[in-house]
N, C-alpha and C. Protein backbone atom coordinates (compact mmCIF):
# COMPACT_ATOMS: atom_id res chain seq x y z
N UNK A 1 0.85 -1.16 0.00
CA UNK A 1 0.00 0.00 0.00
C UNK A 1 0.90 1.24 0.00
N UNK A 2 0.87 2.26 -0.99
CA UNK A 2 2.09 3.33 -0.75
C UNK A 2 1.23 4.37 -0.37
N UNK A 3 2.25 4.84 0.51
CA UNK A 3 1.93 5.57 1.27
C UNK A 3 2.36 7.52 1.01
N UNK A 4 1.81 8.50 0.88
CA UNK A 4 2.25 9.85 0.29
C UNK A 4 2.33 10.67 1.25
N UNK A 5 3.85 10.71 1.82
CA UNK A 5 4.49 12.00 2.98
C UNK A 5 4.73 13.13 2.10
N UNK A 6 5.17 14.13 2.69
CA UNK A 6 5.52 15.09 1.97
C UNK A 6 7.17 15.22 1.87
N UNK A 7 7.20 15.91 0.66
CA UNK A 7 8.97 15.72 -0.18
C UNK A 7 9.50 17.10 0.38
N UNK A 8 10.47 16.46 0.89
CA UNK A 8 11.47 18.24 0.87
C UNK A 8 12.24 18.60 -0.40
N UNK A 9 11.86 20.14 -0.55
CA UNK A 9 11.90 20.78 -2.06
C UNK A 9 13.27 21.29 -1.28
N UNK A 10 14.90 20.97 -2.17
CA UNK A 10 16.08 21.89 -2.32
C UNK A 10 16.19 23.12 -3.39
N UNK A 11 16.02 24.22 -2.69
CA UNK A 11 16.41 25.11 -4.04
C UNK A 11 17.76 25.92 -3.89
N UNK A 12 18.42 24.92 -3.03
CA UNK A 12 19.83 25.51 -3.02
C UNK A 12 20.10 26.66 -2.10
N UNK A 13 19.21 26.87 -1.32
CA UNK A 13 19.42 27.86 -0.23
C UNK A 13 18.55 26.64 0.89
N UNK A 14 19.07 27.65 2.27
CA UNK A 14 19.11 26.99 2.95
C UNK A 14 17.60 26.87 3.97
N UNK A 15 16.79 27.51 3.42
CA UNK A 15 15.27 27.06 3.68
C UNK A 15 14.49 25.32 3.53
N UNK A 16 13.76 25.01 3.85
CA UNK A 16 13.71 23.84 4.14
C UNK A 16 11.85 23.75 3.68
N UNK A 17 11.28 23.69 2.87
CA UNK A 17 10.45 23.92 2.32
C UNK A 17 9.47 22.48 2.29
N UNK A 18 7.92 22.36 2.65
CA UNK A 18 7.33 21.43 2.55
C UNK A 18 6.72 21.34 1.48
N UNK A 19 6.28 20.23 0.40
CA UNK A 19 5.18 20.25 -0.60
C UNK A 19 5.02 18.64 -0.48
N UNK A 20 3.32 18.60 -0.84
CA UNK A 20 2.81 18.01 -0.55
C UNK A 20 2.91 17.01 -2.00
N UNK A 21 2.65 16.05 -1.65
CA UNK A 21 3.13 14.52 -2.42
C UNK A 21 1.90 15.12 -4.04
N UNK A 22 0.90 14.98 -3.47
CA UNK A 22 -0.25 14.45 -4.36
C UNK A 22 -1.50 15.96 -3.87
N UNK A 23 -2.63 16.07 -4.52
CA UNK A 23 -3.47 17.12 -4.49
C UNK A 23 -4.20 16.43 -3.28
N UNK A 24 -4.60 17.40 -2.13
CA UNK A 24 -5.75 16.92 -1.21
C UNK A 24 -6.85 17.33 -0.94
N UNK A 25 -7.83 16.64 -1.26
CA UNK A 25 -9.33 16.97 -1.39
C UNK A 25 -9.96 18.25 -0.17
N UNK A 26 -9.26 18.02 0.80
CA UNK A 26 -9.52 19.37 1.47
C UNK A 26 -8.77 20.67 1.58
N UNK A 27 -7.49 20.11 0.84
CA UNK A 27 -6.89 21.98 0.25
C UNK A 27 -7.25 22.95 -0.23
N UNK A 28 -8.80 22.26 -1.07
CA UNK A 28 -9.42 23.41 -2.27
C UNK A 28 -10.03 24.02 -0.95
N UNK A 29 -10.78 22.93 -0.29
CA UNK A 29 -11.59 23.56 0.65
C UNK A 29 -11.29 24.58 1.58
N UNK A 30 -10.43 24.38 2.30
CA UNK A 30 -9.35 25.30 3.04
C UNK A 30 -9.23 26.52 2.25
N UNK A 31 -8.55 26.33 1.38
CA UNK A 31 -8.20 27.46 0.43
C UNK A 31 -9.64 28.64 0.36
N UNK A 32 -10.67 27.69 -0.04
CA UNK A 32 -12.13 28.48 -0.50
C UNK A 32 -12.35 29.20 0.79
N UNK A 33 -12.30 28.44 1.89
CA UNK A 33 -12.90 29.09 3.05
C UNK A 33 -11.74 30.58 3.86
N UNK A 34 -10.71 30.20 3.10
CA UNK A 34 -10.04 31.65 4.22
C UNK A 34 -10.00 32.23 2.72
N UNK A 35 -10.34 32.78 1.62
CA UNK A 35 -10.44 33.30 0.67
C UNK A 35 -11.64 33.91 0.76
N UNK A 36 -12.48 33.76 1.42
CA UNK A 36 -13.88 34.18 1.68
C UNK A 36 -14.01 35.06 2.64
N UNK A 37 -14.39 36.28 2.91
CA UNK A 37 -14.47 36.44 4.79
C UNK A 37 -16.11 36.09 4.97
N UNK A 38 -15.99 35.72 6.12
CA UNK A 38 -17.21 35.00 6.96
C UNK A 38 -18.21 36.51 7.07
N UNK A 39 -19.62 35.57 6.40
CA UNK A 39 -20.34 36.64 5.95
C UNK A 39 -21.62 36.93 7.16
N UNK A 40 -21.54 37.98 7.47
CA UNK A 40 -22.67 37.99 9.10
C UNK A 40 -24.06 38.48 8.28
N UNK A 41 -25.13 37.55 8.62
CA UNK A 41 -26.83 38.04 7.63
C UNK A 41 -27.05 38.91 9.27
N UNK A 42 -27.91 39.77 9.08
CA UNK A 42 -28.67 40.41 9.77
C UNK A 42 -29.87 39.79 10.39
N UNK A 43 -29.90 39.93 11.47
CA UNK A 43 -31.24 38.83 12.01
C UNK A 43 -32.64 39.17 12.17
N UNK A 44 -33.19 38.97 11.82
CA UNK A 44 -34.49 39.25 11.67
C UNK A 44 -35.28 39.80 13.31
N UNK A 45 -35.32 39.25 14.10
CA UNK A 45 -35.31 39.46 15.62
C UNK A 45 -34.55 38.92 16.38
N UNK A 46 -34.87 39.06 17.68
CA UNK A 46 -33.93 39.07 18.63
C UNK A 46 -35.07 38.87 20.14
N UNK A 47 -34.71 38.26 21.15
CA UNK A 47 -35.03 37.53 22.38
C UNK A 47 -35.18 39.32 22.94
N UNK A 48 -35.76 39.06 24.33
CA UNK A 48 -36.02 40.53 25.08
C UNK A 48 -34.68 40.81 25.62
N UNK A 49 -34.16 39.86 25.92
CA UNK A 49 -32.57 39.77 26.37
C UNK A 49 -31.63 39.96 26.12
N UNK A 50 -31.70 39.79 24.14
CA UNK A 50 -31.16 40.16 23.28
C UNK A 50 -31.08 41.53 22.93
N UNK A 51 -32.38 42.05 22.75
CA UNK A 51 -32.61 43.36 22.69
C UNK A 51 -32.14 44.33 23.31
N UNK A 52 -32.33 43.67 24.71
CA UNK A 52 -32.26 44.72 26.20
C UNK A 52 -30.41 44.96 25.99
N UNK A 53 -29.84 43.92 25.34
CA UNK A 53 -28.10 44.03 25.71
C UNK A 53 -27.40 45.19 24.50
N UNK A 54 -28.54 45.04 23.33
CA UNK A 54 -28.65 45.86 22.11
C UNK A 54 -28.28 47.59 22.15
N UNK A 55 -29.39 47.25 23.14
CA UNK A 55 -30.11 49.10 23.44
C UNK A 55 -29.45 49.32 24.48
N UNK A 56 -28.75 48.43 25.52
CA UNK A 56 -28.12 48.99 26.79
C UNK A 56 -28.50 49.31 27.47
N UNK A 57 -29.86 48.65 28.09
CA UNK A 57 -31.12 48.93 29.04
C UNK A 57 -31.19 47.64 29.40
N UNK A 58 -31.85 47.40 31.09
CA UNK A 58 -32.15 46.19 31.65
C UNK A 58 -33.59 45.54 31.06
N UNK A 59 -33.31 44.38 30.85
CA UNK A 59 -34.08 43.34 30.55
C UNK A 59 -35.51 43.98 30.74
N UNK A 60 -35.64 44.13 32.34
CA UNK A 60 -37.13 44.63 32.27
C UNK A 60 -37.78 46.06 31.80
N UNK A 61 -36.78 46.88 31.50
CA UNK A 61 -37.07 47.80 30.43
C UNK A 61 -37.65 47.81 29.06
N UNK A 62 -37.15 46.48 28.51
CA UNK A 62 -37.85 46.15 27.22
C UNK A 62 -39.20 45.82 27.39
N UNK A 63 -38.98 44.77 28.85
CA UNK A 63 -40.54 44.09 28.45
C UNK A 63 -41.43 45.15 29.00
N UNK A 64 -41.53 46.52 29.73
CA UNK A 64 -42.20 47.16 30.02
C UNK A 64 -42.52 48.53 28.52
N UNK A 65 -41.35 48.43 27.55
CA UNK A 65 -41.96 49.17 26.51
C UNK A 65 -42.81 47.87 26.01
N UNK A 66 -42.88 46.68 25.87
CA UNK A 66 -43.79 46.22 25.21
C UNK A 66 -45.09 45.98 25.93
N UNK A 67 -45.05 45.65 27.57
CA UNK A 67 -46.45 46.16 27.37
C UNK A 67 -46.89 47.46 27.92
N UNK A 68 -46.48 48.35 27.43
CA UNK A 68 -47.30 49.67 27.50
C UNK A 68 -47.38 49.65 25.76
N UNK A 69 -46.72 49.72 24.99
CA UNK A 69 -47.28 49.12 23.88
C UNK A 69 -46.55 50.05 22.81
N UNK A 70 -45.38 50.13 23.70
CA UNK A 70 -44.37 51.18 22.84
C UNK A 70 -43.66 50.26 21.77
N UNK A 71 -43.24 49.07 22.05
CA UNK A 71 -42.45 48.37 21.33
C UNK A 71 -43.42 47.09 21.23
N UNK A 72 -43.52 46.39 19.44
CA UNK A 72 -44.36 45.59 18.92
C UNK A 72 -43.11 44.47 19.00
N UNK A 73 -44.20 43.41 19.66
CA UNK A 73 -42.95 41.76 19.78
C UNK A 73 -44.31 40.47 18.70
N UNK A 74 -43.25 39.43 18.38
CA UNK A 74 -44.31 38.24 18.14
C UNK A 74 -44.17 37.52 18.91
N UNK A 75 -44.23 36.05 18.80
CA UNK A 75 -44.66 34.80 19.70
C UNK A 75 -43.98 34.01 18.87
N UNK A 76 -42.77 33.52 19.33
CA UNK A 76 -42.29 32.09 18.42
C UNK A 76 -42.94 30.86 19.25
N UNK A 77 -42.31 29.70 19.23
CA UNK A 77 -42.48 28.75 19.51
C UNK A 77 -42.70 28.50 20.98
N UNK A 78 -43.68 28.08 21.33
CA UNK A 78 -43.83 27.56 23.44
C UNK A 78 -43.87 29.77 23.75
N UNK A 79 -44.34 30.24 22.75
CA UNK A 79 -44.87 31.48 23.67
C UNK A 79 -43.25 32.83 24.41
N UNK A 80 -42.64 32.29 23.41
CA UNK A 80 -40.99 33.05 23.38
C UNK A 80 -41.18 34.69 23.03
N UNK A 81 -41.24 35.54 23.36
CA UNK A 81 -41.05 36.97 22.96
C UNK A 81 -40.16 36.83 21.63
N UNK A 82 -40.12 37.72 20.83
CA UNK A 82 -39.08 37.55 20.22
C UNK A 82 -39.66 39.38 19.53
N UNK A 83 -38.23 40.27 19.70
CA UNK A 83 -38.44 41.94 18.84
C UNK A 83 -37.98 42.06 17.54
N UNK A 84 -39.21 42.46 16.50
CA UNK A 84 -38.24 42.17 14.72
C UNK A 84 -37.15 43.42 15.26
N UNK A 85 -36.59 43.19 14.56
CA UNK A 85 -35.34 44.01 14.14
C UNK A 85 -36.03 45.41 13.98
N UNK A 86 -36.79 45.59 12.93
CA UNK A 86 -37.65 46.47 12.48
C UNK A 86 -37.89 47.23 13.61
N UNK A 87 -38.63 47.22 14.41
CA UNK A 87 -39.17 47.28 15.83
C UNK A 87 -38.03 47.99 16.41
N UNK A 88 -37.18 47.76 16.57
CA UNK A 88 -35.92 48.01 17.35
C UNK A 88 -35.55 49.04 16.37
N UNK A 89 -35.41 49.43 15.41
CA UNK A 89 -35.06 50.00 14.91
C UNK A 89 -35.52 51.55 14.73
N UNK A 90 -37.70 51.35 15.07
CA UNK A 90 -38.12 52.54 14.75
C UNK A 90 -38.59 52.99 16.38
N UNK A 91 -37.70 52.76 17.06
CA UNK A 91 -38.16 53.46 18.46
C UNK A 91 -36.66 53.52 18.70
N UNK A 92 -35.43 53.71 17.81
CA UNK A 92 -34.16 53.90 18.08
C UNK A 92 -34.43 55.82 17.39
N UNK A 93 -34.99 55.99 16.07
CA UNK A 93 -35.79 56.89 15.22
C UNK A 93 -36.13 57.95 16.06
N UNK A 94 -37.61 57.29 17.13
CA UNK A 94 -38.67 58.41 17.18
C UNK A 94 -37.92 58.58 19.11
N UNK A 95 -36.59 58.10 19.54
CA UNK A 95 -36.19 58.53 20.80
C UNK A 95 -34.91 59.69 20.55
């Protein structure tokens, strides 16, 4: 079974240079991924907790603009607060 280490390249100076035997299926990959910069999407909402760390106000600050009915939230899943982005955005506006 042969086996593919990597060859030391002489170019007559005294550096000591690695190259690799054969092509490796995760070099392209490697390559693709730090060639890329890591792309951040914008999130659609955000937890009251989330929010509250956003705006730089305590937790129960948020949930008291929402219910006085300053700030509009939905309901995800099991009854979760959750503030669109949107939301956060137009009481950043009208303060």
């Amino acid at each position: 079974m042969p086996t593919h280490f990597p060859e030391r390249v002489h170019d007559g100076a005294e550096s000591n240079q690695v190259v690799a035997a054969g092509p490796s299926p995760c070099s392209a990959m490697d390559a693709s991924k730090l060639a890329e910069p890591p792309t951040q999407t914008e999130r659609l909402a955000y937890s009251i907790q989330e929010a509250a760390h956003l705006l730089g106000v305590n937790y129960f600050s948020v949930y008291r603009l929402v219910q006085r009915g300053k700030l509009k939230v939905c309901r995800a899943l099991r009854g979760k607060l959750l503030v669109p982005r949107s939301e956060l955005l137009k009481l950043l506006k009208t303060e």
